[in-house]
N, C-alpha and C. Protein backbone atom coordinates (compact mmCIF):
# COMPACT_ATOMS: atom_id res chain seq x y z
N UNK A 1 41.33 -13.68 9.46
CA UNK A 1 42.73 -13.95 9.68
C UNK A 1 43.35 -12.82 10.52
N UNK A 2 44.49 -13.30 11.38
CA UNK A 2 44.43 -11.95 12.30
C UNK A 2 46.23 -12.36 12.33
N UNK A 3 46.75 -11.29 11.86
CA UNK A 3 48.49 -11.48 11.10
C UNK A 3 49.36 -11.78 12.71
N UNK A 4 49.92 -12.50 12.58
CA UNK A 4 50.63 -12.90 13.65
C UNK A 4 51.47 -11.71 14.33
N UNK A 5 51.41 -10.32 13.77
CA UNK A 5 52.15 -9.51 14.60
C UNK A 5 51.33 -8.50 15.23
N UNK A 6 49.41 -8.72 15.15
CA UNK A 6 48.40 -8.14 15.70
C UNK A 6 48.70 -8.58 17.37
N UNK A 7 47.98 -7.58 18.27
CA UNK A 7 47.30 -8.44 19.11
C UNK A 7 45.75 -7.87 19.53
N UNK A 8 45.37 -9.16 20.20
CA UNK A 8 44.02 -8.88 20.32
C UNK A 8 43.78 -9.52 21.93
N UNK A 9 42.88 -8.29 22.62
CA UNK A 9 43.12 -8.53 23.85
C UNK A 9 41.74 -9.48 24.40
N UNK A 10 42.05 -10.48 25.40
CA UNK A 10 41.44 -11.81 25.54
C UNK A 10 40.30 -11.49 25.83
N UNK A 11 39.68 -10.47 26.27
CA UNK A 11 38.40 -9.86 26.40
C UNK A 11 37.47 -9.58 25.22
N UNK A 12 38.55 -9.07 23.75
CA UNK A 12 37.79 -8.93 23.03
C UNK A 12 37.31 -9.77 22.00
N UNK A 13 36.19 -9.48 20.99
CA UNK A 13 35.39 -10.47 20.31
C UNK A 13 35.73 -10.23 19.13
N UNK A 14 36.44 -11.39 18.58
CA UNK A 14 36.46 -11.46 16.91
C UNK A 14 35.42 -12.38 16.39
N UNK A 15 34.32 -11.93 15.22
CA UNK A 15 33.51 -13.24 14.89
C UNK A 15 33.41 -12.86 13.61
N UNK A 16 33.71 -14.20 13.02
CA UNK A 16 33.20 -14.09 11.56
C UNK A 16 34.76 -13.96 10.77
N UNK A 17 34.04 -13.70 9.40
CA UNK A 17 35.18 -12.91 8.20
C UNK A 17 35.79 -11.67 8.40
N UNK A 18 36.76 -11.71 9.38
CA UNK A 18 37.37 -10.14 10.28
C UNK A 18 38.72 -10.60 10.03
N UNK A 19 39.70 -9.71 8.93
CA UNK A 19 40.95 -9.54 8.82
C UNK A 19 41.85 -8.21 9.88
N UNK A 20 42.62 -8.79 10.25
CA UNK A 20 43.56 -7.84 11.42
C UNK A 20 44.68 -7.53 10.73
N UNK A 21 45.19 -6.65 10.50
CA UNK A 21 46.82 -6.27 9.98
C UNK A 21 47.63 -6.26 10.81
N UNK A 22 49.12 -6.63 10.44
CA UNK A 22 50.12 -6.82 11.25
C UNK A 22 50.47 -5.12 12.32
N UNK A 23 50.25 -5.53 13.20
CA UNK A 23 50.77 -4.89 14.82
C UNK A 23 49.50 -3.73 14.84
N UNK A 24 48.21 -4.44 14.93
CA UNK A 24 47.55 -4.13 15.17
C UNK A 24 47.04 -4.29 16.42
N UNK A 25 46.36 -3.61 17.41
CA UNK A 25 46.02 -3.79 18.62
C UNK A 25 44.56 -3.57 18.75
N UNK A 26 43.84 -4.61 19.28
CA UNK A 26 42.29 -4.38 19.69
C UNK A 26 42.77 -4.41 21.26
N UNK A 27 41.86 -3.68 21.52
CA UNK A 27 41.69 -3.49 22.83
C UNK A 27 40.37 -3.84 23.83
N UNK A 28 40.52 -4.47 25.31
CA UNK A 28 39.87 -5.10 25.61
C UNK A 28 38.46 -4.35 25.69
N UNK A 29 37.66 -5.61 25.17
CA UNK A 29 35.94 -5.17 25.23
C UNK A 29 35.50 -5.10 23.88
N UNK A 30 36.30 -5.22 22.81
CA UNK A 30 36.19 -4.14 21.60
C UNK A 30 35.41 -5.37 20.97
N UNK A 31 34.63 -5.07 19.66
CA UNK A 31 33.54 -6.24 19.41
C UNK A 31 34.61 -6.07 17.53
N UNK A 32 34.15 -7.01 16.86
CA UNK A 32 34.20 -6.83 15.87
C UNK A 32 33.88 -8.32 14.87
N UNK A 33 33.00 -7.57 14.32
CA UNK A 33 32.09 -9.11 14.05
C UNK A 33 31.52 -8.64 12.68
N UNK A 34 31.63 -9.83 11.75
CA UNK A 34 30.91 -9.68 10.36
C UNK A 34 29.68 -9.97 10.40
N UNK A 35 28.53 -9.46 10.29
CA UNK A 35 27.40 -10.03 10.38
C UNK A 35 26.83 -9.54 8.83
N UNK A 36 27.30 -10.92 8.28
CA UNK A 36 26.97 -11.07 7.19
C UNK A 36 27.96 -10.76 5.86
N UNK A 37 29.22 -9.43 6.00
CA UNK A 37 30.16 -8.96 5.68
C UNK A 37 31.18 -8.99 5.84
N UNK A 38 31.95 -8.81 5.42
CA UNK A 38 33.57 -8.65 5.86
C UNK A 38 33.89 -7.73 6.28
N UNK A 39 35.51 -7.56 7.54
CA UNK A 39 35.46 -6.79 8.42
C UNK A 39 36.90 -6.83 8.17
N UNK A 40 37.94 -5.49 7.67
CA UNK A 40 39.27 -5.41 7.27
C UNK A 40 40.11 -4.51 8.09
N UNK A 41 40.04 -4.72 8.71
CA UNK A 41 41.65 -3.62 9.66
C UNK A 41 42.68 -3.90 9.05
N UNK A 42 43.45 -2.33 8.81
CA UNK A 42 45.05 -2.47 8.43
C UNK A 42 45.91 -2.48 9.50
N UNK A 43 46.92 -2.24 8.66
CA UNK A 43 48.45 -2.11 9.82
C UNK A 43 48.21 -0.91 10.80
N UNK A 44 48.99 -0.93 11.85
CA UNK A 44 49.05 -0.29 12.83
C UNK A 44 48.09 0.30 13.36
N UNK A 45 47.31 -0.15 13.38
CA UNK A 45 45.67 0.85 13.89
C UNK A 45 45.72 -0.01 15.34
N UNK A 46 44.55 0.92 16.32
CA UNK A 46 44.32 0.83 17.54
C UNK A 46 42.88 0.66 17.60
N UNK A 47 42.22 -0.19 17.98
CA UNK A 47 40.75 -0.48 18.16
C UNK A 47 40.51 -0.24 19.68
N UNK A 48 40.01 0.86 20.09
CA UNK A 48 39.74 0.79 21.82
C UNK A 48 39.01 0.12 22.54
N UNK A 49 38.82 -0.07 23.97
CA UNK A 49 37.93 -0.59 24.80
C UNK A 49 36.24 -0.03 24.24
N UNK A 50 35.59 -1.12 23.98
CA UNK A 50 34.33 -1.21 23.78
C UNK A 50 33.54 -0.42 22.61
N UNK A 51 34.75 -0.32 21.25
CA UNK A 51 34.33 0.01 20.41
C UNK A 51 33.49 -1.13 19.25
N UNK A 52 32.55 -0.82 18.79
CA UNK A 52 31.95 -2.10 18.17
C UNK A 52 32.43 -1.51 16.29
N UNK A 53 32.79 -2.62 16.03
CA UNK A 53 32.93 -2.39 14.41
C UNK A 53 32.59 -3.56 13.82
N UNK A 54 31.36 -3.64 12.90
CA UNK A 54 30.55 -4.51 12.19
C UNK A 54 30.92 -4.16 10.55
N UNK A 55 30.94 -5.57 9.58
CA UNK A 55 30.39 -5.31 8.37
C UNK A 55 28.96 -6.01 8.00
N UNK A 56 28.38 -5.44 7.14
CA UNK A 56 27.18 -6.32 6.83
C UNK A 56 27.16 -6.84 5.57
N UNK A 57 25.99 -7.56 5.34
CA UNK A 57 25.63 -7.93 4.08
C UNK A 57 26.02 -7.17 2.76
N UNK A 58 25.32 -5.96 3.29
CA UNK A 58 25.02 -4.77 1.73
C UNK A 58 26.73 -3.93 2.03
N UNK A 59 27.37 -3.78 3.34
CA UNK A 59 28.38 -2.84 3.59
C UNK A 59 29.19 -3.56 3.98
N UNK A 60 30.34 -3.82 3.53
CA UNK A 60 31.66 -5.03 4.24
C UNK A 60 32.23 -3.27 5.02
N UNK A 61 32.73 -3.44 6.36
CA UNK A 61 33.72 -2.50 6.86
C UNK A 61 35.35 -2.71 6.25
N UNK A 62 35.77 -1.36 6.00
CA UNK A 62 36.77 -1.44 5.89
C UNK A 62 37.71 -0.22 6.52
N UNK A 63 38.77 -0.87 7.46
CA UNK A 63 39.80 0.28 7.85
C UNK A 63 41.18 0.26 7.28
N UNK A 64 41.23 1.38 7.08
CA UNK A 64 43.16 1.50 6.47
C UNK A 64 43.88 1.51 7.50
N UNK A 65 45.15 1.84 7.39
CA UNK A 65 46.35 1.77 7.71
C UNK A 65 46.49 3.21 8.74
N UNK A 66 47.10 2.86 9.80
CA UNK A 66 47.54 3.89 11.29
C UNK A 66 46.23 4.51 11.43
N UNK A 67 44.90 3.67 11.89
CA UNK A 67 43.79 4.73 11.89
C UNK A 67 43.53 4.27 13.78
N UNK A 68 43.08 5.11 14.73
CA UNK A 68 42.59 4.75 15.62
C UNK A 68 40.80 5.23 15.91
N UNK A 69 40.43 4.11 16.21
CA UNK A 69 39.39 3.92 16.56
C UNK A 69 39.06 3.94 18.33
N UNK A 70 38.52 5.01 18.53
CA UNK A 70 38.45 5.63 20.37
C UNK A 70 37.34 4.27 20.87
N UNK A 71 37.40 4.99 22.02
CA UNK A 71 36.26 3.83 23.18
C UNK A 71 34.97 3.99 22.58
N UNK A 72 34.39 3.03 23.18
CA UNK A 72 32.81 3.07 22.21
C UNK A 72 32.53 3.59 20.95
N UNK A 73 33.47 3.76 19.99
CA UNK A 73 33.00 4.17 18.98
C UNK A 73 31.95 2.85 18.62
N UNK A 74 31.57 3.38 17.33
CA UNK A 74 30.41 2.49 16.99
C UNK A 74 30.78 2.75 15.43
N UNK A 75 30.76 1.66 14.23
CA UNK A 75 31.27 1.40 13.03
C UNK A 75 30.83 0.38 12.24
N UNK A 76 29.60 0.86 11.70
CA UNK A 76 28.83 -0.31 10.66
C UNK A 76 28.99 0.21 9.34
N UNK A 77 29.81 -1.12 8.71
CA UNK A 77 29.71 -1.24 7.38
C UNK A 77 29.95 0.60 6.34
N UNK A 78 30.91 0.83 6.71
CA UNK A 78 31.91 2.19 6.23
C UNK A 78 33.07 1.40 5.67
N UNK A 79 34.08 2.54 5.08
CA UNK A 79 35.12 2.41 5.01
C UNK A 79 35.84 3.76 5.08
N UNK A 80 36.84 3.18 5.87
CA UNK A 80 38.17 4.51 6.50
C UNK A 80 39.27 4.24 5.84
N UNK A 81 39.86 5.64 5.73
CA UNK A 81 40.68 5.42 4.57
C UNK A 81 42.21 5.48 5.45
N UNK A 82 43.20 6.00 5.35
CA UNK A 82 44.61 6.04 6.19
C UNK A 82 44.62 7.11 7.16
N UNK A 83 44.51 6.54 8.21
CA UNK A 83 45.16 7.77 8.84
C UNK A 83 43.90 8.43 9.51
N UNK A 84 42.68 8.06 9.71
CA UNK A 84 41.49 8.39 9.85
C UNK A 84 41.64 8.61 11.87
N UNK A 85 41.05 9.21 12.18
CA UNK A 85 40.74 9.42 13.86
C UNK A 85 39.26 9.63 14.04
N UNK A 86 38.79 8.43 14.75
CA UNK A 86 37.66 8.28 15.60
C UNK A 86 37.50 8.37 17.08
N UNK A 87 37.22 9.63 17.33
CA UNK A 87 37.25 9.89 18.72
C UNK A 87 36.18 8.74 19.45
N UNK A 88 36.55 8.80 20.67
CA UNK A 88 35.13 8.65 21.95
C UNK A 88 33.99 8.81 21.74
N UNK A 89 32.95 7.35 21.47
CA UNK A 89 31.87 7.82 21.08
C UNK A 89 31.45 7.93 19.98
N UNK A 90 32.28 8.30 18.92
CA UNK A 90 31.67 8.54 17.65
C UNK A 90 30.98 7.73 16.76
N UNK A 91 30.97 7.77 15.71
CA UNK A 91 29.70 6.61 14.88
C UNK A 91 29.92 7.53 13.71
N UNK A 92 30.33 5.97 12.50
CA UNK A 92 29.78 6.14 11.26
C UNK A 92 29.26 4.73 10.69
N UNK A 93 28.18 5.45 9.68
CA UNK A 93 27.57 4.75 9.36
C UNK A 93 27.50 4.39 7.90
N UNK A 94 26.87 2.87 7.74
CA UNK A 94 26.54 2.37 6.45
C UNK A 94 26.70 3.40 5.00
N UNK A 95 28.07 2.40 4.65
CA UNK A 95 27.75 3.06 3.16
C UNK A 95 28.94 4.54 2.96
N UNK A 96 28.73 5.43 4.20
CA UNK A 96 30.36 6.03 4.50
C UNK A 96 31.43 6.40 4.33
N UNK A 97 31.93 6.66 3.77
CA UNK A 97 33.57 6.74 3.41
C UNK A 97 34.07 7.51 4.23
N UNK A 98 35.22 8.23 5.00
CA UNK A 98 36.07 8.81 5.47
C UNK A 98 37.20 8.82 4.77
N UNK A 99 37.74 9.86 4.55
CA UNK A 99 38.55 10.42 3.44
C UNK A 99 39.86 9.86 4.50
N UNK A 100 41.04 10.01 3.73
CA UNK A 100 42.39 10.39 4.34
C UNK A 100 42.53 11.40 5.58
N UNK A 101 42.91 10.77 6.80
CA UNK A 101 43.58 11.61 7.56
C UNK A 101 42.29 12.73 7.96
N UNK A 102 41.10 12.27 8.09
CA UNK A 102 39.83 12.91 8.43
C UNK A 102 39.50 12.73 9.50
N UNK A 103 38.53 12.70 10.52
CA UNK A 103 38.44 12.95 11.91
C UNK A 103 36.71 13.16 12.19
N UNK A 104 36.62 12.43 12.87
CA UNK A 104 35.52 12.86 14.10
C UNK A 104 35.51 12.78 15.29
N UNK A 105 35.14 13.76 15.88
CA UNK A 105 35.34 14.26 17.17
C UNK A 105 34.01 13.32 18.25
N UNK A 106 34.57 13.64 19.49
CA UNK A 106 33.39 12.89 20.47
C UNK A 106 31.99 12.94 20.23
N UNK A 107 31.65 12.10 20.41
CA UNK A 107 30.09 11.98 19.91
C UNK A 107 29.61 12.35 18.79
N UNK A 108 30.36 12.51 17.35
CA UNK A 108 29.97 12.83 16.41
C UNK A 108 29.41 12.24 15.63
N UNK A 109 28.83 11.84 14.22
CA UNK A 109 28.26 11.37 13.74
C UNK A 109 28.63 11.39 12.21
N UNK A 110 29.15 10.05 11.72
CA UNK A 110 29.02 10.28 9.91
C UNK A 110 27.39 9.49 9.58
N UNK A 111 26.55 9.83 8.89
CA UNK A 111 25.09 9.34 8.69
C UNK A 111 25.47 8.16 7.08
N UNK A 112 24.84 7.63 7.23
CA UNK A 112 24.50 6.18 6.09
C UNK A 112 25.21 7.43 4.80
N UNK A 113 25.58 6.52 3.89
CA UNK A 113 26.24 7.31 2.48
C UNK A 113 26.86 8.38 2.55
N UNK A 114 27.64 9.20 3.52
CA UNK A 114 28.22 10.05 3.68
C UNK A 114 29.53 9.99 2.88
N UNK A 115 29.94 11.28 2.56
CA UNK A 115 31.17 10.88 2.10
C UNK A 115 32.10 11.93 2.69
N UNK A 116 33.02 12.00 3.36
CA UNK A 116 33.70 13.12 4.59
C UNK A 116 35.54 13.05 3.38
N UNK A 117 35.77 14.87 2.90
CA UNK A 117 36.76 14.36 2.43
C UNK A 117 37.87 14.25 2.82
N UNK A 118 39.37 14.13 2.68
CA UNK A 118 40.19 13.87 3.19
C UNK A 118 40.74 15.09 4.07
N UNK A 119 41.48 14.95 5.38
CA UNK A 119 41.92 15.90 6.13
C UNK A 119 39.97 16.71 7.00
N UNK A 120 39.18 16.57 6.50
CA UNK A 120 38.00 17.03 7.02
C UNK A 120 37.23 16.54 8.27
N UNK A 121 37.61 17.60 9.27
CA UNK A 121 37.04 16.94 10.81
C UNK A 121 35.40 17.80 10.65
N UNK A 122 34.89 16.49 11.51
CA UNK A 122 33.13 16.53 11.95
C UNK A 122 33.14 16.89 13.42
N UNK A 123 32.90 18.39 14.30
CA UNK A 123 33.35 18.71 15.15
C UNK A 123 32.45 17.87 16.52
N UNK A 124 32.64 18.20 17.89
CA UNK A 124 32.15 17.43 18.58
C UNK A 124 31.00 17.44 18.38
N UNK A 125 30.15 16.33 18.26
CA UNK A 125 28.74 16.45 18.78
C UNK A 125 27.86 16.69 17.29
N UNK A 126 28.21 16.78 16.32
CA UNK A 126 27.81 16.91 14.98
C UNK A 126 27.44 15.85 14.19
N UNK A 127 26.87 16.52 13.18
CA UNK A 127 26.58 15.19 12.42
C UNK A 127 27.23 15.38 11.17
N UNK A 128 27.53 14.85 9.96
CA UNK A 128 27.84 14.40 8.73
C UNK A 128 27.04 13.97 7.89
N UNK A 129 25.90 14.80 6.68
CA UNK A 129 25.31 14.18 6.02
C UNK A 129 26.02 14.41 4.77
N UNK A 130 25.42 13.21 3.70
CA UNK A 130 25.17 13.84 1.92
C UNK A 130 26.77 13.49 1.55
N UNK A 131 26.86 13.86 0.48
CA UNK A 131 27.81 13.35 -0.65
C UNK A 131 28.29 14.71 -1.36
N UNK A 132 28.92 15.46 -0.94
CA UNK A 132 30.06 15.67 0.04
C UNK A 132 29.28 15.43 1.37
N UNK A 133 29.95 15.03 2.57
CA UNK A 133 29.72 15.82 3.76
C UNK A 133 29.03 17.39 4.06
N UNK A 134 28.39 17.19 4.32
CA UNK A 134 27.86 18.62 5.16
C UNK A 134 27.48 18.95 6.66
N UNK A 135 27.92 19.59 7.01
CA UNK A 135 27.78 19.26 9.01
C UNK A 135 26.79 20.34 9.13
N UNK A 136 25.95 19.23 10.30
CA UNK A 136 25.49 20.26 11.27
C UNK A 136 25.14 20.17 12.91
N UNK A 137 24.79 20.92 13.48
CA UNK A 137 24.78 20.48 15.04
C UNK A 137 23.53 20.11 15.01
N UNK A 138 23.49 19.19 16.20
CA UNK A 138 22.31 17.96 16.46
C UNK A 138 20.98 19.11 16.51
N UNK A 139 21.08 20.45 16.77
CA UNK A 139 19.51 21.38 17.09
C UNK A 139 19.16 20.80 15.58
N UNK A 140 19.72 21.08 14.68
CA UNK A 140 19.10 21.22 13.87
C UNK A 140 18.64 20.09 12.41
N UNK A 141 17.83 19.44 13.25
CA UNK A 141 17.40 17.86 13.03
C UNK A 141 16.65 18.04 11.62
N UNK A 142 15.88 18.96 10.94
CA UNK A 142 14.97 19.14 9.85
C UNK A 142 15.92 19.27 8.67
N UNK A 143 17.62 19.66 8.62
CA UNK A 143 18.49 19.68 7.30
C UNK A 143 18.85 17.98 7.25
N UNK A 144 19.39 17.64 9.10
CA UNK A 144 19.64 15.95 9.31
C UNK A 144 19.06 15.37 8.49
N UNK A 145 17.96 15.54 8.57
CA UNK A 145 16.51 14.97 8.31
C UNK A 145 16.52 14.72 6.51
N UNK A 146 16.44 15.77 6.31
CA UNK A 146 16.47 16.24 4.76
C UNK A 146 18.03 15.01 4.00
N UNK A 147 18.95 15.32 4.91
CA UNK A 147 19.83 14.90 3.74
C UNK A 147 19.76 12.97 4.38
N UNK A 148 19.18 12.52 4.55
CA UNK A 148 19.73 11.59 5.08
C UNK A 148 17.66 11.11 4.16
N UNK A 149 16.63 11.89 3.83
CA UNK A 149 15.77 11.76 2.90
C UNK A 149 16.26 11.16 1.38
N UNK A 150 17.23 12.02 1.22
CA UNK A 150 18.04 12.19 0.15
C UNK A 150 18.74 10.89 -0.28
N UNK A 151 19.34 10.11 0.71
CA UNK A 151 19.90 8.97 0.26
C UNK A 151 18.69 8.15 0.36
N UNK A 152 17.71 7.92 0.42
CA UNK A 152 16.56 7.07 0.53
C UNK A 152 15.48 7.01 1.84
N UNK A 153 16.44 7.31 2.69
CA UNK A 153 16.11 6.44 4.30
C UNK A 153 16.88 5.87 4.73
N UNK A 154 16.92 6.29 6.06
CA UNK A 154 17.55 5.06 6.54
C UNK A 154 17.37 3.54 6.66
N UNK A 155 15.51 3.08 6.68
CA UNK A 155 15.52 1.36 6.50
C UNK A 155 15.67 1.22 5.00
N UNK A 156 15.41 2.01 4.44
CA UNK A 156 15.57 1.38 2.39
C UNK A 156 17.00 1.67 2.32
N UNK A 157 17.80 2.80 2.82
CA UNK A 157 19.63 2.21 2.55
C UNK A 157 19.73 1.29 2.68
N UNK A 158 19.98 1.09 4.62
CA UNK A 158 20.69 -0.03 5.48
C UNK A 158 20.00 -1.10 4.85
N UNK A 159 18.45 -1.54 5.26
CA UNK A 159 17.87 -2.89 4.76
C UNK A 159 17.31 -2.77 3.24
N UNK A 160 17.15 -2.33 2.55
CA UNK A 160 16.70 -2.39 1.25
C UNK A 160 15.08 -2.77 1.40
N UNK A 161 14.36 -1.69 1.97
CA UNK A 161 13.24 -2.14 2.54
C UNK A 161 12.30 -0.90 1.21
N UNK A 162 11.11 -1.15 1.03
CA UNK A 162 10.45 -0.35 0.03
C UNK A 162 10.50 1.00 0.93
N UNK A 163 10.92 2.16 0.15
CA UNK A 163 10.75 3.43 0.53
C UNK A 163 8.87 4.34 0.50
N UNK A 164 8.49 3.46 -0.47
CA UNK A 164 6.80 3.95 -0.34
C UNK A 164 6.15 3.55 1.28
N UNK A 165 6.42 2.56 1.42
CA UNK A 165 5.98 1.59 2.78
C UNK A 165 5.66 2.67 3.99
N UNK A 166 4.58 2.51 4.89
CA UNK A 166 5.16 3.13 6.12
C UNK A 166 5.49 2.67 6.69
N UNK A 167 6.34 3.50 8.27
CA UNK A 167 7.02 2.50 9.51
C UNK A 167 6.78 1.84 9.85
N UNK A 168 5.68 1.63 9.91
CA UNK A 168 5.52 0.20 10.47
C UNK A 168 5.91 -0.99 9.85
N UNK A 169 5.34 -0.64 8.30
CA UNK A 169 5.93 -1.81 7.06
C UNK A 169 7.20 -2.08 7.15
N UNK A 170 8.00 -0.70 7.04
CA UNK A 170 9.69 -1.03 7.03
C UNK A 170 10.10 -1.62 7.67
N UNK A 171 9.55 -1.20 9.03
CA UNK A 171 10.49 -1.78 10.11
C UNK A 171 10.47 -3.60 10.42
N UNK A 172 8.97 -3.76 9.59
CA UNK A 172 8.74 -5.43 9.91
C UNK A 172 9.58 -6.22 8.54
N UNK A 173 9.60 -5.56 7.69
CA UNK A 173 9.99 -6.16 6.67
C UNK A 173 12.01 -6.06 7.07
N UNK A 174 12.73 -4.51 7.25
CA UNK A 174 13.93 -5.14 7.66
C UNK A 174 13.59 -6.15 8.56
N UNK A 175 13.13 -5.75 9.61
CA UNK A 175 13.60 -6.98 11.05
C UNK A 175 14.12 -8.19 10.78
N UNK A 176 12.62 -8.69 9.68
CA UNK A 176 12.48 -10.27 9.02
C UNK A 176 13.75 -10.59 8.43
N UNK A 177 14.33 -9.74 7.62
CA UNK A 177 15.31 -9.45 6.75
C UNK A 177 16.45 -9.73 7.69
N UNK A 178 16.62 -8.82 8.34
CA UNK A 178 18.05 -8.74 9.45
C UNK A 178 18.34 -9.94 10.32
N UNK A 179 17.02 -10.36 10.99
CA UNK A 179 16.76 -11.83 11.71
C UNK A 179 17.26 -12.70 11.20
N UNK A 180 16.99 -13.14 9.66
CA UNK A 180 17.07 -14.01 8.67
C UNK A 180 18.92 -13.80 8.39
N UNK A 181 19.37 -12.78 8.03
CA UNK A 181 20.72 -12.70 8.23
C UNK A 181 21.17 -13.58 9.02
N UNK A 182 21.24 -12.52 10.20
CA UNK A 182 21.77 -13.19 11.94
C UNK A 182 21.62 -14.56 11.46
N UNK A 183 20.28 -15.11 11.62
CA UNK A 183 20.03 -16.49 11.85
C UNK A 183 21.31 -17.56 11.16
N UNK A 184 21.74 -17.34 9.37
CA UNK A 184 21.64 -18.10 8.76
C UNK A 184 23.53 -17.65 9.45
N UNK A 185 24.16 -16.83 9.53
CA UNK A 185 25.25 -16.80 10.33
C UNK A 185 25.82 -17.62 11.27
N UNK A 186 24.52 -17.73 12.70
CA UNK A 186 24.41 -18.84 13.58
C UNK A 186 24.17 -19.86 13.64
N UNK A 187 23.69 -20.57 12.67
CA UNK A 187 23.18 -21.59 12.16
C UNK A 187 24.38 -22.69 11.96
């Protein structure tokens, strides 16, 4: 449902179970599609040119109230709380939270189950792991690594895929999984 005092610009893609709040603005290019989940924007928020924001199956997205979302950001299945700023570029991921009035900077990164607390910026180019938040810069991929171990994995979060398995297993077993989603969506 998209409140009659939104707008949404003719370029961009609404699909699925995607609620818009009143005088909300997407902006052209911007994707936002349930695949599989529900997808909630509040009031007054700004969705930019060619930002993609998805919910899924296991993660419905959810945004609060006066939050802007920059160009290309990228936004699966999180939830943002009021007042949140997503720079250019940025990305959070599955599972997520963003506190009140929290922030990530260009190219930054919140990782699957993160939890970032309120007023707490992720500086440019960083990442966001673990429950609290903990940042670090992209050199240093072996703590990344570690806390993002910690929530399971990334294919046993996102897809609920066996964590014993190796890559190769995981990755065939989400695919099947994710395919099978999509599919029954389009169908």
């Amino acid at each position: 449902m998209i409140d009659p005092d939104a707008w949404v610009a003719p370029t961009a893609v609404v699909s699925g179970d995607v609620t818009i709040g009143a005088h909300t603005r997407v902006l052209h290019g911007a994707v936002l599609t349930a695949d599989g989940g529900p997808v909630a924007i509040g009031r007054h928020c700004v969705i930019m040119e060619g930002a993609v924001l998805r919910g899924t199956g296991v993660h419905e997205l959810r945004v609060g109230n006066h939050v802007l979302v920059g160009p290309h950001a990228y936004l699966t299945g999180c939830r943002l709380e009021d007042e949140v700023f997503i720079a250019t570029g940025g990305m959070v991921f599955n599972g997520a939270v963003m506190g009140r009035a929290s922030s990530v900077a260009l190219g930054a990164a919140v990782h699957i189950g993160c939890v970032v607390p309120a007023g707490k910026r992720i500086p440019i180019g960083w990442i966001a792991v673990g429950n609290p938040a903990r940042l670090y810069p992209p050199s240093d991929m072996e703590s990344i690594r570690a806390g993002i171990v910690e929530m399971g994995g990334f294919l046993p979060y996102v897809f609920g895929v066996d964590p014993q398995a190796d890559r190769g297993a995981q990755m065939r077993e989400a695919m099947e999984k994710y395919t099978r989603r999509l599919g029954r969506l389009h169908d």
